[in-house]
C-alpha atoms as a PDB file:
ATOM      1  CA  UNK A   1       3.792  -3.963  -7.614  1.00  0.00           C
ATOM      2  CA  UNK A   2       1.090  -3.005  -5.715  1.00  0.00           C
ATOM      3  CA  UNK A   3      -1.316  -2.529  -8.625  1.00  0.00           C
ATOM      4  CA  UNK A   4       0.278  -5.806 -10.149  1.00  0.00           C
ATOM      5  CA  UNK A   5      -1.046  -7.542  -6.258  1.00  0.00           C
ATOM      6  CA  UNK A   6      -4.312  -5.679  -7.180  1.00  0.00           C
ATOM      7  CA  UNK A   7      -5.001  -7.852 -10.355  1.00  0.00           C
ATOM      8  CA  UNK A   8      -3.920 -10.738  -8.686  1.00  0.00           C
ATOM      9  CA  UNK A   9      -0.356 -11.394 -10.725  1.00  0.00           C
ATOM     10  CA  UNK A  10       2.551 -13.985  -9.447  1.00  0.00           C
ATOM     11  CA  UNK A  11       4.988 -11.755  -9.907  1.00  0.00           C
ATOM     12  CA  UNK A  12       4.228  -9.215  -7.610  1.00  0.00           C
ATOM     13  CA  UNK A  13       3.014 -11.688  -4.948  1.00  0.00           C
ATOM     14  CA  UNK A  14       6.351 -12.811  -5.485  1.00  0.00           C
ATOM     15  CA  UNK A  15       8.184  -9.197  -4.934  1.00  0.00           C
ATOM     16  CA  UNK A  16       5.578  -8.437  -2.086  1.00  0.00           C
ATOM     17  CA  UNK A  17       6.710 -11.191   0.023  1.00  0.00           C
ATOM     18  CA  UNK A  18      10.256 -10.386  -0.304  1.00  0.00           C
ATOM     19  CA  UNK A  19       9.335  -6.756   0.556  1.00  0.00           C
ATOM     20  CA  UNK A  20       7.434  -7.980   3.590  1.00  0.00           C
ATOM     21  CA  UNK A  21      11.009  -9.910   5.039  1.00  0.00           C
ATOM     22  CA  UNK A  22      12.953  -6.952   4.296  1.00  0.00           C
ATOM     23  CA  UNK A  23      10.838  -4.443   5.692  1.00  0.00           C
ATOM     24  CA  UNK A  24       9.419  -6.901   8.490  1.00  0.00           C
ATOM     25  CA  UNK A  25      10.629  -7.221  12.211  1.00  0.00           C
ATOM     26  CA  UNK A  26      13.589  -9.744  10.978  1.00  0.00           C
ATOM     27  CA  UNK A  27      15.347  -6.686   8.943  1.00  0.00           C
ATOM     28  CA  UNK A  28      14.178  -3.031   8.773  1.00  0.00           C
ATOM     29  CA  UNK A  29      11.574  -3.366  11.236  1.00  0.00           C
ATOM     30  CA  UNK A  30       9.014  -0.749   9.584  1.00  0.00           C
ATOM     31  CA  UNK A  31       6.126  -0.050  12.047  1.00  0.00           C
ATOM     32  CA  UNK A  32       3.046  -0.569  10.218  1.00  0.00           C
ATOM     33  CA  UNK A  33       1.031   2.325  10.699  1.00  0.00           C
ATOM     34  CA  UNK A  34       3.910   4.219   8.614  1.00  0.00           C
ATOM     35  CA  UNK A  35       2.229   2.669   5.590  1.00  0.00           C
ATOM     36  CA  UNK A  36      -0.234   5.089   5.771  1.00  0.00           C
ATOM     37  CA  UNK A  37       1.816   7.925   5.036  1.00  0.00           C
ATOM     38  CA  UNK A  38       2.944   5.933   2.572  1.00  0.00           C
ATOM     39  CA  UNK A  39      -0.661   5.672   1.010  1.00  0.00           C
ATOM     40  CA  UNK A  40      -0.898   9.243   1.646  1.00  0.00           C
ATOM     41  CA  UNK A  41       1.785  10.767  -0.528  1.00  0.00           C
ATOM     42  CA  UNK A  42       1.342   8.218  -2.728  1.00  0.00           C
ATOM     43  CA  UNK A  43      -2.496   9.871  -3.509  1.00  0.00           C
ATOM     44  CA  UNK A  44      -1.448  13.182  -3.274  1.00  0.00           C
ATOM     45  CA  UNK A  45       1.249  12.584  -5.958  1.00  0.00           C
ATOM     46  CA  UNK A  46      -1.887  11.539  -8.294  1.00  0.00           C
ATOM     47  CA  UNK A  47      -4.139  14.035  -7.292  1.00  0.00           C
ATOM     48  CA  UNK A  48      -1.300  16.315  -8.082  1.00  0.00           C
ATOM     49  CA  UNK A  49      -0.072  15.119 -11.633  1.00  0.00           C
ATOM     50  CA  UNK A  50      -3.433  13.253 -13.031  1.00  0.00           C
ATOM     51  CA  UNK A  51      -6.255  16.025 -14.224  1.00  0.00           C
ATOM     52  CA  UNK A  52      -8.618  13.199 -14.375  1.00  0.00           C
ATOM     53  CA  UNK A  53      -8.150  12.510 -10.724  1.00  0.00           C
ATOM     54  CA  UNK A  54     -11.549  11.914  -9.424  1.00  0.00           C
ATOM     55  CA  UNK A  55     -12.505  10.872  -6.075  1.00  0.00           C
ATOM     56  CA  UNK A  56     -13.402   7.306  -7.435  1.00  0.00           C
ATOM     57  CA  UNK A  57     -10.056   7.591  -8.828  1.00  0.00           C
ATOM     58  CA  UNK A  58      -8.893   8.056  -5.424  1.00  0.00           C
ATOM     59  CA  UNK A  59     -10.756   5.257  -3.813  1.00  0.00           C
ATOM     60  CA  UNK A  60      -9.378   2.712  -6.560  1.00  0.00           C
ATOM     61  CA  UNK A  61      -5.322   3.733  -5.772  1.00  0.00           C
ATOM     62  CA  UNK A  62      -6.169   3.468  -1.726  1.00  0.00           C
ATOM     63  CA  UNK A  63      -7.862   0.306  -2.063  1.00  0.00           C
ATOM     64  CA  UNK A  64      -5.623  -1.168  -4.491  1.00  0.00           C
ATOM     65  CA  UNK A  65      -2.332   0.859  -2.096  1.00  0.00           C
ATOM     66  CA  UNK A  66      -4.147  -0.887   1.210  1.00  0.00           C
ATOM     67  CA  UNK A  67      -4.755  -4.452   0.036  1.00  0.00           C
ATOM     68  CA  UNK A  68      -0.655  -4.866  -0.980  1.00  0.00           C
ATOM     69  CA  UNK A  69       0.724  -3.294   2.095  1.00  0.00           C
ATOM     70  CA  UNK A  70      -1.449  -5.802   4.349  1.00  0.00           C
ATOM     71  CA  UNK A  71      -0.999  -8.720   2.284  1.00  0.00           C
ATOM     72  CA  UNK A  72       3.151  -6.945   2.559  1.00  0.00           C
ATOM     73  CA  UNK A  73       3.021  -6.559   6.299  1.00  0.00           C
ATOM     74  CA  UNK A  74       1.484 -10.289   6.732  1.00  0.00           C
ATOM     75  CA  UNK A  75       4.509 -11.314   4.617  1.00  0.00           C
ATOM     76  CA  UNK A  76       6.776 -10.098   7.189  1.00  0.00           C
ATOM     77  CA  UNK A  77       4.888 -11.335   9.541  1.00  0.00           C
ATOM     78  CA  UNK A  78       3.767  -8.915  11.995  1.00  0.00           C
ATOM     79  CA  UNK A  79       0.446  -7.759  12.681  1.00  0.00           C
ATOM     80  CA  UNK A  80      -1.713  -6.619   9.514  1.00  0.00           C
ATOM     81  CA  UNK A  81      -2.998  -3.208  10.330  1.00  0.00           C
ATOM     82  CA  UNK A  82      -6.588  -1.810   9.558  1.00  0.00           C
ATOM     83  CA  UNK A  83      -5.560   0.927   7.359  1.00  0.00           C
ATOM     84  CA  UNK A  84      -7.895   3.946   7.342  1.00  0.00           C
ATOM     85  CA  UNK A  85     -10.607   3.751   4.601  1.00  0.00           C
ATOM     86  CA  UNK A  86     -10.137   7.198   3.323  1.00  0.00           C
ATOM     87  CA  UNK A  87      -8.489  10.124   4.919  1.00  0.00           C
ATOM     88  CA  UNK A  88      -9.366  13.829   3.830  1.00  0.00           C
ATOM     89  CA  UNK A  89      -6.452  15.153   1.246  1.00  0.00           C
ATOM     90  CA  UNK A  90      -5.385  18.875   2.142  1.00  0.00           C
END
């Protein structure tokens, strides 16, 4: 979905908001800074399985990653986060 957000499709606008109520304050009541982890794993998956994983490559999935969780987390409405720009991989 997030990747779908990325290119700017309905559909996952649509999903997105629904994500943002479920995991927002009114149900689940995920702190947003846990998104990061998220974002994290998420990167480190790709870096692990994709042998054309580049670190442009990288910038593209965190960018894409970041812009859905905030436009997620505004769904829910609670405070959109400032997501780091690029944390080191180990």
């Amino acid at each position: 979905m997030m990747i779908m957000y990325e290119d700017g499709t309905q559909v996952a606008k649509m999903a997105l908001d629904r994500l943002g109520h479920s995991h927002g304050k009114q149900e689940m009541n995920i702190d947003p800074k846990m998104y990061q982890y998220w974002i994290d794993s998420m990167v480190a998956a790709v870096k692990e399985c994709d042998p054309q994983f580049s670190p442009a490559l990288e910038k593209q999935w965190r960018d894409a990653m970041r812009k859905g969780i905030n436009y997620m987390v505004s769904a829910g409405q609670v405070e959109t986060i400032n997501l780091k720009s690029q944390p080191a991989l180990g």
